[in-house]
Structures are given as C-alpha cells and as structure tokens.
Protein backbone atom coordinates (compact mmCIF):
# COMPACT_ATOMS: atom_id res chain seq x y z
CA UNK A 1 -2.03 25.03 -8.21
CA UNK A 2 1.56 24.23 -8.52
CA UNK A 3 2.91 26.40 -6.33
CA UNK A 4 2.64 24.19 -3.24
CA UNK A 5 4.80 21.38 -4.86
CA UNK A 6 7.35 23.97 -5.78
CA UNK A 7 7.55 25.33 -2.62
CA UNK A 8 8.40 21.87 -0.90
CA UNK A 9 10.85 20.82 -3.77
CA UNK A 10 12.63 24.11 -3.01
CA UNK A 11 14.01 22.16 0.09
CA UNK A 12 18.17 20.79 -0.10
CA UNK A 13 17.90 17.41 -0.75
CA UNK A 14 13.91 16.66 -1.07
CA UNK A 15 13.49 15.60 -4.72
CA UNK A 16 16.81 13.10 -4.06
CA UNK A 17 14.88 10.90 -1.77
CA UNK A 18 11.33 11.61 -3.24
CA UNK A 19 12.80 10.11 -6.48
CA UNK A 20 14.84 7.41 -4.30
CA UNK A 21 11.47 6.10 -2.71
CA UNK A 22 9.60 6.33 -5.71
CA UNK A 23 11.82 3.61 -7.19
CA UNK A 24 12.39 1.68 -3.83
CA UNK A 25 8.71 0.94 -3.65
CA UNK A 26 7.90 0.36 -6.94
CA UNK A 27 7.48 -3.36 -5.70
CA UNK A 28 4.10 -2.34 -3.38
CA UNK A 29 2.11 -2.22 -6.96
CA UNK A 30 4.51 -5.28 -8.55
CA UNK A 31 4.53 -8.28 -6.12
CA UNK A 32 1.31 -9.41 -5.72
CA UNK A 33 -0.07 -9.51 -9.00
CA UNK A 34 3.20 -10.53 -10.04
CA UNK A 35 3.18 -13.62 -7.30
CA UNK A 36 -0.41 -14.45 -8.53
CA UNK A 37 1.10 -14.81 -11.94
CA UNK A 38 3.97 -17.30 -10.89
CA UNK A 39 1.51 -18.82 -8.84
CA UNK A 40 -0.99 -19.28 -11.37
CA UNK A 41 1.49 -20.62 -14.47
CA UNK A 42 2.61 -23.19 -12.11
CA UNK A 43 -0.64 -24.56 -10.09
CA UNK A 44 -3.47 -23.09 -11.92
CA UNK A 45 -5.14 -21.74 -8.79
CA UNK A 46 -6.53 -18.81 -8.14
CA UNK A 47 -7.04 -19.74 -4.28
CA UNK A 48 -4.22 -20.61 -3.79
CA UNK A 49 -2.28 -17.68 -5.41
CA UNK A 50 -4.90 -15.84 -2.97
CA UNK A 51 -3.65 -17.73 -0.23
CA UNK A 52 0.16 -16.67 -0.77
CA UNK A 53 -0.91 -12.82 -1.06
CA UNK A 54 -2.66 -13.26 2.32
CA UNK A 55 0.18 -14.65 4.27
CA UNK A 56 2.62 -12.30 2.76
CA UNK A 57 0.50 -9.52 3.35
CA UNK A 58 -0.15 -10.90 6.52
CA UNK A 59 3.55 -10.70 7.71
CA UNK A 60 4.12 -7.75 6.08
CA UNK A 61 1.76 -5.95 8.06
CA UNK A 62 3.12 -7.30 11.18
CA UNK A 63 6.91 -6.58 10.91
CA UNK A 64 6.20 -3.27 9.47
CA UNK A 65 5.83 -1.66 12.94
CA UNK A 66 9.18 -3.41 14.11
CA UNK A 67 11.00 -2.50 11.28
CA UNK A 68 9.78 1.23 11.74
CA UNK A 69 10.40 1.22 15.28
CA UNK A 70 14.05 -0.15 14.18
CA UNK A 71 14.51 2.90 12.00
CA UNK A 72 13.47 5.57 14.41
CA UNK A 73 16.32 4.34 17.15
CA UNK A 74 18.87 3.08 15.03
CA UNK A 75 18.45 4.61 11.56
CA UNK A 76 16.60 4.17 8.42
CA UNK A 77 19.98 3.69 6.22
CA UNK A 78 21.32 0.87 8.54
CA UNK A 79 17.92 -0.97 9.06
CA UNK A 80 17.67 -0.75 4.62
CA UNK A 81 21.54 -2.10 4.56
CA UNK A 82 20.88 -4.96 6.55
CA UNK A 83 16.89 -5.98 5.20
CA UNK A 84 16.79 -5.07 2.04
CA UNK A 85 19.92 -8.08 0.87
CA UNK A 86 18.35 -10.36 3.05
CA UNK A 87 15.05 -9.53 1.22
CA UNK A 88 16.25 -10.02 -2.28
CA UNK A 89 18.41 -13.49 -1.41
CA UNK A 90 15.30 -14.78 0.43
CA UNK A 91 13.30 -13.48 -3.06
CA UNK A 92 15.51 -15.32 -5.48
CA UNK A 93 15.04 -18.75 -3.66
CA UNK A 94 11.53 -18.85 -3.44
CA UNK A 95 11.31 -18.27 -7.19
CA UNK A 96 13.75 -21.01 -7.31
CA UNK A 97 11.99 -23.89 -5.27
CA UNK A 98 8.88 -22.66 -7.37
CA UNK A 99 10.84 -23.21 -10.69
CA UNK A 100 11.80 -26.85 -9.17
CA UNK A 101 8.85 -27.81 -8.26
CA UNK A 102 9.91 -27.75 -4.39
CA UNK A 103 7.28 -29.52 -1.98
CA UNK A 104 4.76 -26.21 -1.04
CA UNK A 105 6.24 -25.93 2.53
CA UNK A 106 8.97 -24.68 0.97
CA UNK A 107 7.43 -22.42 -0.91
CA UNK A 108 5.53 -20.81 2.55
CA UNK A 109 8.59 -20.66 4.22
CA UNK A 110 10.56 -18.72 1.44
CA UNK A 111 7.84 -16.20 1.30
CA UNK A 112 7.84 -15.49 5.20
CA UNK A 113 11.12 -14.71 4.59
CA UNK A 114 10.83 -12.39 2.23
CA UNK A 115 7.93 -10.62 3.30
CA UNK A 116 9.58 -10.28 7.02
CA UNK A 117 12.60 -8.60 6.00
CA UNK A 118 10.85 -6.17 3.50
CA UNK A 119 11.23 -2.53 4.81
CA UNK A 120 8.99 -0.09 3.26
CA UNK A 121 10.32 2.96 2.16
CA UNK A 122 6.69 4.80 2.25
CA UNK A 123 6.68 5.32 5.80
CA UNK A 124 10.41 6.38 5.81
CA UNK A 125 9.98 8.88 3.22
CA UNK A 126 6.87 10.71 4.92
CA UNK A 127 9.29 10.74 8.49
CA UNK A 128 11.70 12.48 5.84
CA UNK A 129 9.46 15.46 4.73
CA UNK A 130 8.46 15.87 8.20
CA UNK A 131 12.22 15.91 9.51
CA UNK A 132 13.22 18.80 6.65
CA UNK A 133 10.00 20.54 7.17
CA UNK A 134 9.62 20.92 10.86
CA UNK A 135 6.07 19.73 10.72
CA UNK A 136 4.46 22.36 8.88
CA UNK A 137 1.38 21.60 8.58
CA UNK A 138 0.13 23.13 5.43
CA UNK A 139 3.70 21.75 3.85
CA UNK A 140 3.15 18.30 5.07
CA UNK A 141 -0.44 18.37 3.38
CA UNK A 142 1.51 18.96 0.46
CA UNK A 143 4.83 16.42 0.83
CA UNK A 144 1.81 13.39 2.09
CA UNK A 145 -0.32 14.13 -0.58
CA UNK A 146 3.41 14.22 -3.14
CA UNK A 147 4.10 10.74 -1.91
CA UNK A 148 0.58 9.67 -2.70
CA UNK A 149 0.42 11.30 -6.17
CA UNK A 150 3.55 8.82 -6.40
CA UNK A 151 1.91 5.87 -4.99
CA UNK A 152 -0.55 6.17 -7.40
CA UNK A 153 1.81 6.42 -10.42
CA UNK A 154 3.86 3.25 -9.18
CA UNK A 155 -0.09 1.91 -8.86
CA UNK A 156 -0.27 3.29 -12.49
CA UNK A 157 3.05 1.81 -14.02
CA UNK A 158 3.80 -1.30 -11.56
CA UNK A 159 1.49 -3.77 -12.88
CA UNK A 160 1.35 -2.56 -16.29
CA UNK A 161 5.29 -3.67 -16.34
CA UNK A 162 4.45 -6.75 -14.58
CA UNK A 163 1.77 -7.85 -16.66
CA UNK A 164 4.09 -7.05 -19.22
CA UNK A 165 7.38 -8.98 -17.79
CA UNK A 166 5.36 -11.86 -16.96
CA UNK A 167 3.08 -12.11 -20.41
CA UNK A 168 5.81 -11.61 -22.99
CA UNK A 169 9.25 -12.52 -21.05
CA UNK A 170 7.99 -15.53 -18.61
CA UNK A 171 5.71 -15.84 -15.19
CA UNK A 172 8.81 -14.68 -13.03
CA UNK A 173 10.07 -11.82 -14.91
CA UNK A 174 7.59 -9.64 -13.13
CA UNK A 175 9.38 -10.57 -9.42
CA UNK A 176 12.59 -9.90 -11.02
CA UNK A 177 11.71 -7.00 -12.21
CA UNK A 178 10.09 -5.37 -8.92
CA UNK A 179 13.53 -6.86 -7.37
CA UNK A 180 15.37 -4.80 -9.28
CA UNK A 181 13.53 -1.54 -8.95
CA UNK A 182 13.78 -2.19 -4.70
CA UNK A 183 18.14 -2.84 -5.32
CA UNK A 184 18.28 0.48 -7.16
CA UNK A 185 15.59 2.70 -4.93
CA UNK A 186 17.37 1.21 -1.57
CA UNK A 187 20.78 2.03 -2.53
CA UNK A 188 20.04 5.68 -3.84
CA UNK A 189 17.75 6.48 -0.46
CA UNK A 190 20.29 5.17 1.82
CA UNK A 191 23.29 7.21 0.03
CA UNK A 192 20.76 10.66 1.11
CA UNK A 193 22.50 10.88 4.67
CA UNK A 194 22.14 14.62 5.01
CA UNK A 195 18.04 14.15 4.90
CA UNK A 196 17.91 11.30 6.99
CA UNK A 197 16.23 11.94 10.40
CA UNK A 198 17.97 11.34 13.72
CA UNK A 199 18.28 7.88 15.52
CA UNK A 200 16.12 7.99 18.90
CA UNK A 201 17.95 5.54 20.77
CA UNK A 202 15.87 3.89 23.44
CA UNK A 203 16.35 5.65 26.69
CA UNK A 204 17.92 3.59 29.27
CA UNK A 205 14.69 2.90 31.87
CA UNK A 206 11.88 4.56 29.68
CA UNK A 207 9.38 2.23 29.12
CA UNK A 208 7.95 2.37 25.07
CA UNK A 209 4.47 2.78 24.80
CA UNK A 210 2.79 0.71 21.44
CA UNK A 211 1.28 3.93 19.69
CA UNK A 212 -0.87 1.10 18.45
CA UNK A 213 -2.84 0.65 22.13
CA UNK A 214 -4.03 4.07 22.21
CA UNK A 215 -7.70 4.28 20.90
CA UNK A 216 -6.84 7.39 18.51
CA UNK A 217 -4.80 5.40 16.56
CA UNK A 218 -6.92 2.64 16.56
CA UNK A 219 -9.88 4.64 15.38
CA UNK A 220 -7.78 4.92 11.99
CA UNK A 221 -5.73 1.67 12.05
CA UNK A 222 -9.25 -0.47 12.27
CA UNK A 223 -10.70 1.52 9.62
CA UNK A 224 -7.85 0.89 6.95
CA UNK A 225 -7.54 -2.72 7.87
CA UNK A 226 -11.20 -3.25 5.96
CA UNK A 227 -10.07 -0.62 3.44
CA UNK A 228 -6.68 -2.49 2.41
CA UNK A 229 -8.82 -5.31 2.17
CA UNK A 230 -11.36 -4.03 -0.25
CA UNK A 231 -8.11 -2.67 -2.58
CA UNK A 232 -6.55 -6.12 -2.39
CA UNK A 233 -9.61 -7.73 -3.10
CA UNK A 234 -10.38 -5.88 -5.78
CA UNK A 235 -6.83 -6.44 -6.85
CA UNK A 236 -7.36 -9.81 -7.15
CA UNK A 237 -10.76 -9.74 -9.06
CA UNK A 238 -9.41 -7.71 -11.76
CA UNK A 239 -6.67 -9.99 -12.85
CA UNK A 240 -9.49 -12.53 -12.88
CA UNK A 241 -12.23 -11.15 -14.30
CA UNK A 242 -9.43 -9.97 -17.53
CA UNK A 243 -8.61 -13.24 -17.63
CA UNK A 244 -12.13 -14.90 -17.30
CA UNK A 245 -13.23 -12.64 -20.82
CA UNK A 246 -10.34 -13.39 -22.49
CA UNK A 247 -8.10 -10.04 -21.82
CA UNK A 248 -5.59 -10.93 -19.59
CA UNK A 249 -3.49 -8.54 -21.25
CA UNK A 250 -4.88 -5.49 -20.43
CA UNK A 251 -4.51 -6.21 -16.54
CA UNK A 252 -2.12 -3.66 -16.26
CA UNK A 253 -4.32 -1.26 -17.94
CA UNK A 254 -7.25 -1.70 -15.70
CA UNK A 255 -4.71 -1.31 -12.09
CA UNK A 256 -3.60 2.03 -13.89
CA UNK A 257 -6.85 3.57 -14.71
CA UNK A 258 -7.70 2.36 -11.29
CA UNK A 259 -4.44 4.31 -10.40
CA UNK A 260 -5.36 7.24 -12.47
CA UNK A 261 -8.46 8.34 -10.29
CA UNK A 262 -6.35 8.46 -7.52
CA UNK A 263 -3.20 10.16 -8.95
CA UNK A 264 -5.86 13.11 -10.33
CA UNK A 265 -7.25 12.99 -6.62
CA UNK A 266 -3.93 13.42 -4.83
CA UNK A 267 -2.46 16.48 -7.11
CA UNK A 268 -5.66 18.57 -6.42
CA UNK A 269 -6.07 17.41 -2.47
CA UNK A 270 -1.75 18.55 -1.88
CA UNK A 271 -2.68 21.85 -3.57
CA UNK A 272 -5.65 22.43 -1.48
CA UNK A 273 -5.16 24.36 2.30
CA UNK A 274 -7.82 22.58 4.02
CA UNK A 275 -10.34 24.39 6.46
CA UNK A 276 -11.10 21.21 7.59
CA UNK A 277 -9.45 18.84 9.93
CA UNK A 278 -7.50 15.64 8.60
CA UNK A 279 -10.37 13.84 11.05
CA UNK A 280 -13.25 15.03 9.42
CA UNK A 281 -11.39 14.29 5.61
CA UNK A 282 -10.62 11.16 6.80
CA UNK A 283 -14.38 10.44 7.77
CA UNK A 284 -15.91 11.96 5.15
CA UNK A 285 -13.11 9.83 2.33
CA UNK A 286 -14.26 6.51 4.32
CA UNK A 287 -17.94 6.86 3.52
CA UNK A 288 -17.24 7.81 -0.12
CA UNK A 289 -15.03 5.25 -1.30
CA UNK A 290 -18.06 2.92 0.34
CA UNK A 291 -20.10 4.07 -1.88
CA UNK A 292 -18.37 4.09 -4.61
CA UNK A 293 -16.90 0.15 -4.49
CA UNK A 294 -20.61 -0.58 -5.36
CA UNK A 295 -19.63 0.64 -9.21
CA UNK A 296 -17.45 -1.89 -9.57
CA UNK A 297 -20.22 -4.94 -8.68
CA UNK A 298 -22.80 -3.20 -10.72
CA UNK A 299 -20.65 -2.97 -13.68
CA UNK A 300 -19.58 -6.19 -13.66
CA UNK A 301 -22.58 -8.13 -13.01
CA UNK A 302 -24.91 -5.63 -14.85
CA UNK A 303 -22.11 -5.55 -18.22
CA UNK A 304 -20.31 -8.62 -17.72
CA UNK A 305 -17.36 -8.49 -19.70
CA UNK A 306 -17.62 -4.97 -20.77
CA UNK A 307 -13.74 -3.60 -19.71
CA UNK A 308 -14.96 0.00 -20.98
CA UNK A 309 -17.71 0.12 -18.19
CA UNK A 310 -15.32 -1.26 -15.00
CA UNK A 311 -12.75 1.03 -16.30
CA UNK A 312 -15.40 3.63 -15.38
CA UNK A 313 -16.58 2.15 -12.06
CA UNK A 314 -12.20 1.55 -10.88
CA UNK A 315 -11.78 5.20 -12.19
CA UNK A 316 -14.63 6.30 -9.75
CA UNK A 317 -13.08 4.61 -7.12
CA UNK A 318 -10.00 5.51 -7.63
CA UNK A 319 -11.09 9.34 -6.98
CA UNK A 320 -10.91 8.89 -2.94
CA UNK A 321 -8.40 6.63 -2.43
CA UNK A 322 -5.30 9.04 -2.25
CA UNK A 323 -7.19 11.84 -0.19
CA UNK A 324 -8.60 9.37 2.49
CA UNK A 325 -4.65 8.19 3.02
CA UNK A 326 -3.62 11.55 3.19
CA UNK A 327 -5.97 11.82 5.72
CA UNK A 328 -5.43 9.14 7.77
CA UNK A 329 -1.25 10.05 7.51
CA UNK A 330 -1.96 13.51 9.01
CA UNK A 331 -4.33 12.63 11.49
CA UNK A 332 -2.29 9.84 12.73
CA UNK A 333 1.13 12.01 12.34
CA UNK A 334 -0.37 14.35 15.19
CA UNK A 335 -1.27 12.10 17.77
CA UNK A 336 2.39 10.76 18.92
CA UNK A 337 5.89 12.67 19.34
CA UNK A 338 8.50 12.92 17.22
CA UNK A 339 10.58 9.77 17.98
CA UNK A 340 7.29 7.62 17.05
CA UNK A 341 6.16 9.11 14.05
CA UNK A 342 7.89 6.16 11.51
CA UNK A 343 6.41 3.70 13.92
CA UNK A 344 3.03 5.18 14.06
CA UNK A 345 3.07 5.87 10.11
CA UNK A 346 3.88 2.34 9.84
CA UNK A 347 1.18 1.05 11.84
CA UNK A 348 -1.83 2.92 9.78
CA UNK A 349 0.05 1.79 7.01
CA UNK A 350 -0.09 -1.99 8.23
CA UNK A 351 -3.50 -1.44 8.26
CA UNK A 352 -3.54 -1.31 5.16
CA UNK A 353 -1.37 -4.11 4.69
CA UNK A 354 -3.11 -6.60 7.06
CA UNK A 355 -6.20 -5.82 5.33
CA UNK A 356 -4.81 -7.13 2.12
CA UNK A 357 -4.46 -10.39 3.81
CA UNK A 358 -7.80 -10.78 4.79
CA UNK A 359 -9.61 -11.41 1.12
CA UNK A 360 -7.50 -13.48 -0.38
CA UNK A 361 -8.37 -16.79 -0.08
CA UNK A 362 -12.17 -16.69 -0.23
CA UNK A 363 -11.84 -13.82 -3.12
CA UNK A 364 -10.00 -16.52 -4.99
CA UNK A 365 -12.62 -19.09 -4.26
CA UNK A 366 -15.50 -17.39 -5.49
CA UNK A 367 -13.61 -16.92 -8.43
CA UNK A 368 -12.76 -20.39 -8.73
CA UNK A 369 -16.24 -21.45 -8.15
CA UNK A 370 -18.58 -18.83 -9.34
CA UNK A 371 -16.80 -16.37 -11.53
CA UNK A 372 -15.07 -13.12 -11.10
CA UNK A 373 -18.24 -10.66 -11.69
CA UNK A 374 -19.87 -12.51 -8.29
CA UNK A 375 -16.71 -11.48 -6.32
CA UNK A 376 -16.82 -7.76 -6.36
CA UNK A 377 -19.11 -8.29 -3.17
CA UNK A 378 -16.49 -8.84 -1.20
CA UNK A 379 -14.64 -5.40 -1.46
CA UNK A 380 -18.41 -3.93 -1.01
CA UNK A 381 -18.62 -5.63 2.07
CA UNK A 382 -15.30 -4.71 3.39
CA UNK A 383 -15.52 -1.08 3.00
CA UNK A 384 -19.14 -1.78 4.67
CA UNK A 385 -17.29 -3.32 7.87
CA UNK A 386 -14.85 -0.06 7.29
CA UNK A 387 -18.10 2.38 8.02
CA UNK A 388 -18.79 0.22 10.83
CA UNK A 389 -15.66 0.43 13.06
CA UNK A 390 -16.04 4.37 12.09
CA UNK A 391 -19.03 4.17 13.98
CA UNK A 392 -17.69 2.36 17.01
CA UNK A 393 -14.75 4.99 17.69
CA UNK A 394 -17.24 7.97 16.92
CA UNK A 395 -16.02 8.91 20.98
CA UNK A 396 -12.99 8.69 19.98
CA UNK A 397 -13.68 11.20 16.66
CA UNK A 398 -15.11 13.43 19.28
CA UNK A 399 -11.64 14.03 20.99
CA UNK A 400 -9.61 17.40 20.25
CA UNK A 401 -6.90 14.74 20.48
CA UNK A 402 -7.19 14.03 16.96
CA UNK A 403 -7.15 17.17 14.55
C-alpha cells in the first residue's frame, strides 16, 4: 500500500517542499479557532468571534484566485516574498489594537489586511507535484491525496497546539504561534527554486479567460462553497459545545479525531488506482459526507454532553472529507491548461474558503441563544444545499469534459 508514496517521494526535490508546505500552512487549522479564542477572552461573544471568521474567510476566498493567478505569471517564490511579510506585520497589529482595546473598526480593518495578503501554499504545492510529475495521472492521485493526508494531520495537530497556546500561555499565543509556523514554512518553500514551476507571463494581446465562468468548474466550485461551510460551521460548534459542558480543553482533541477520519481516508484513497473517474468520486463523496453530518446533530442532541459519542459521529465524518477533495482537485486539474492550473486549484479551493464565511454569524447566534447541541443543523443543512447544486449541474456531470 506504500508503494505509491514511495514512488512519488523518489522524485529530486519532492519531500523538500512537501515538508516546506506542510509547515507553511499549518495556520489553515490554527487561525480561526485561534481568532475565536482572542475574540472570545476579550468580548465574550460567540457571534461576534463568528462574525470575524466570516469576513476573513470571506476575503480569503476572494484574493485566493488573484494571488494564484499572480503565482502562475510571475512566480510562486516572489508572490510568497512580497505577501507573506506583509501578512505577518498586518497580523501583529491587529492582535495589538485587540490587546488595547482599539475601537472595533480597527479591528475589521486589521483583519482585511491580513487575510488579503495571505497566500496559501496548498494550491502551490499541488501545481508543484504536477510540474515534477508531468501530470501523471495515477501519480497525481497519489501526490493530491499526500497533501491531503497532510491537511488532515495539520487538521490533527493545529488546534490541539492552539487550544493549547491559548489555554495555558494566554488568548493570543495561539496567533503567534500559527505566525510562526507560516515565517518558517514560507522561507523553506521559497528557498526550493529547482521545483518551482515556470512563470506564464501574460501574453501581450491574449485575452485571460476566468476558469471560474466556465460551468465545469462551477459544477465543483458551487458544491464546495456549501461544503466549506458545513466544516466551518461545525468548526465553530465544537469549540462551543466543549465549552458549553465544561471541557473546553479538549477542543483540540475533538478537531483531531475529526482530523483522524480523514487522515485514515486519504492514505487508503492515494494508494488506490481508481477505475472510476475523479467526477463520479467526487459525486459519490458529496452525498456521503451529507449523510453523515447528520451524526453529529443526533449525537449531540440525542447525548448532550457525551464527548465519547460526537467523537464517534466527527470520526464518521471525517471518513469522506479527504477523498471528496481529492476528487474535486483532479477533476478540476483536467479541465484548464497548464498555465491555469494554480488559479483553477485556487478557485475550488476558495470554495471552500468562501463557504467558511457563510455560517459564522448565525452559527454563533444559535449558540448564543439556544445552545451548541441546536446548532449542528446548520452544517446538515449546508451539505443539504451541497446535494442540491449537484443536482443543478447534473448536464454539466454528463460532459466527457470532466473526467
């Protein structure tokens, strides 16, 4: 079962920047718990710590494409070398005007900042394996489903070190800390030049056509914006519903059994040479992580307080969360050339990220008004909405277009 994994880490230079993004986006899995926690010490709202998630979310889902789009004409190590400091400065000062009590514009305005300038190295790192391995299909099955198996460990150990940071050290330890990890990751993927894929310069008269207005992507972009929203929402309800029984503690351990299911998922899906096509996976992922969101209502309205029996139902649903990305990576990667694969990548991914903004604020005020347990319907009726836009590009499904 190994064998795939070996046979991509055989390549000059992979495991360098594997291990380089692994640490660079350590932060995905830190920030927003850890901005609910600074948030929370200082204002003692839920909603409103919802509220900042969404907009940064939000605008991280819309520069994403830009950035991407950046890195396939000029670049990825010059777009990091000019975001990433601009990132961190902007990072440091909106802890500051928190710690000073700064009127809340502030606040907003520090955290647009932030969030616009952050360049994720997820995307970059997929464009990677499919620069050293030519597009090999059965490889890249392998590589996507690599950087998911990662994903779900910095899902696994990001907010465990949070919760950590910001329980026993202070609230804004855990943004320092995810700071840190995104200095260290940057600087050791940008030093991998010989891996790095080829600017595409714009070509003088050639008009660029928004992968993002072509209905193939679409019918995967719409799909993972209600996705991201049921994983942020149930992001969100988990810190809560810890806190609400008196465990706030053991957040981090309920995000990494969460993680878990997925990590398991993603080591048996790269070692598997599918017979069937990344579209029907992708389908097929969709309508069982639907299903499987309902666990996580049932458990906690059914055994409120229990943690043993949600640690079951986020295990569950855990299972199909690395697959379906896969999925939606490789079906995505196939539709667009070569000089729009970041940008495309980044878009699906966006999806994801958009979607996180979506839940936030009326997540956090059913929580605030009728407990934690009550808002695990809204990640059941995301992924509901999620079915639902698969049904309205089922043409599209149809195409050859999309393998």
């Amino acid at each position: 079962m190994i064998a795939p994994y070996l046979d991509i880490y055989r390549t000059k230079g992979a495991f360098k920047f594997s291990l380089a993004a692994f640490i660079a986006r350590m932060p995905i899995s830190m920030m927003s718990i850890a901005i609910v926690f600074v948030i929370v010490a200082k204002t003692d709202s839920y909603a409103l710590a919802g509220t900042f998630t969404a907009i940064g979310a939000l605008m991280a889902a819309f520069v994403a494409p830009f950035w991407s789009r950046a890195a396939d004409r000029y670049g990825q190590s010059r777009i990091l070398s000019i975001a990433v400091p601009i990132h961190i400065i902007a990072l440091l000062g909106f802890l500051t005007v928190i710690r000073l009590d700064a009127p809340r514009w502030s606040w907003f305005i520090l955290l647009i900042i932030f969030e616009g300038v952050f360049v994720g190295t997820g995307q970059m790192v997929r464009r990677r394996w499919s620069h050293v391995l030519n597009g090999d299909s059965k490889l890249m099955n392998t590589a996507y489903s690599v950087e998911s198996l990662l994903d779900e460990i910095v899902f696994m150990v990001g907010p465990i070190i949070t919760t950590l940071c910001a329980t026993n050290v202070g609230p804004y330890a855990g943004v320092l800390a995810a700071a840190i990890f995104l200095s260290i990751g940057s600087i050791l993927f940008i030093a991998q030049k010989g891996t790095e894929p080829k600017p595409h310069p714009k070509i003088k008269g050639m008009k660029h056509r928004n992968p993002i207005f072509t209905s193939e992507v679409q019918a995967i972009f719409l799909p993972f914006i209600f996705t991201g929203a049921s994983f942020a929402a149930i992001g969100l309800i988990v810190v809560a519903y810890a806190d609400q029984y008196g465990a706030k503690s053991q957040t981090g351990l309920l995000y990494a059994i969460w993680a878990l299911g997925s990590l398991i998922a993603a080591f048996i899906n790269g070692a598997q040479h599918w017979k069937i096509s990344a579209k029907s996976r992708y389908i097929f992922f969709t309508l069982a992580l639907a299903i499987f969101t309902l666990p996580l209502l049932l458990a906690a309205k059914l055994f409120p307080g229990n943690l043993l029996m949600l640690s079951i139902a986020l295990f569950l649903n855990g299972i199909f969360i690395a697959p379906l990305i896969v999925a939606g990576y490789t079906a995505a990667e196939n539709l667009v050339e070569e000089n729009q694969v970041t940008e495309t990548l980044a878009w699906i991914l966006s999806g994801l990220i958009l979607g996180g903004a979506l839940p936030g604020a009326i997540t956090g005020h059913i929580i605030d008004t009728t407990g934690a347990q009550t808002a695990f319907i809204v990640p059941v009726i995301a992924m509901g909405i999620s079915i639902l836009t698969l049904i309205f590009y089922f043409k599209v499904w149809l195409k050859p277009r999309i393998k």
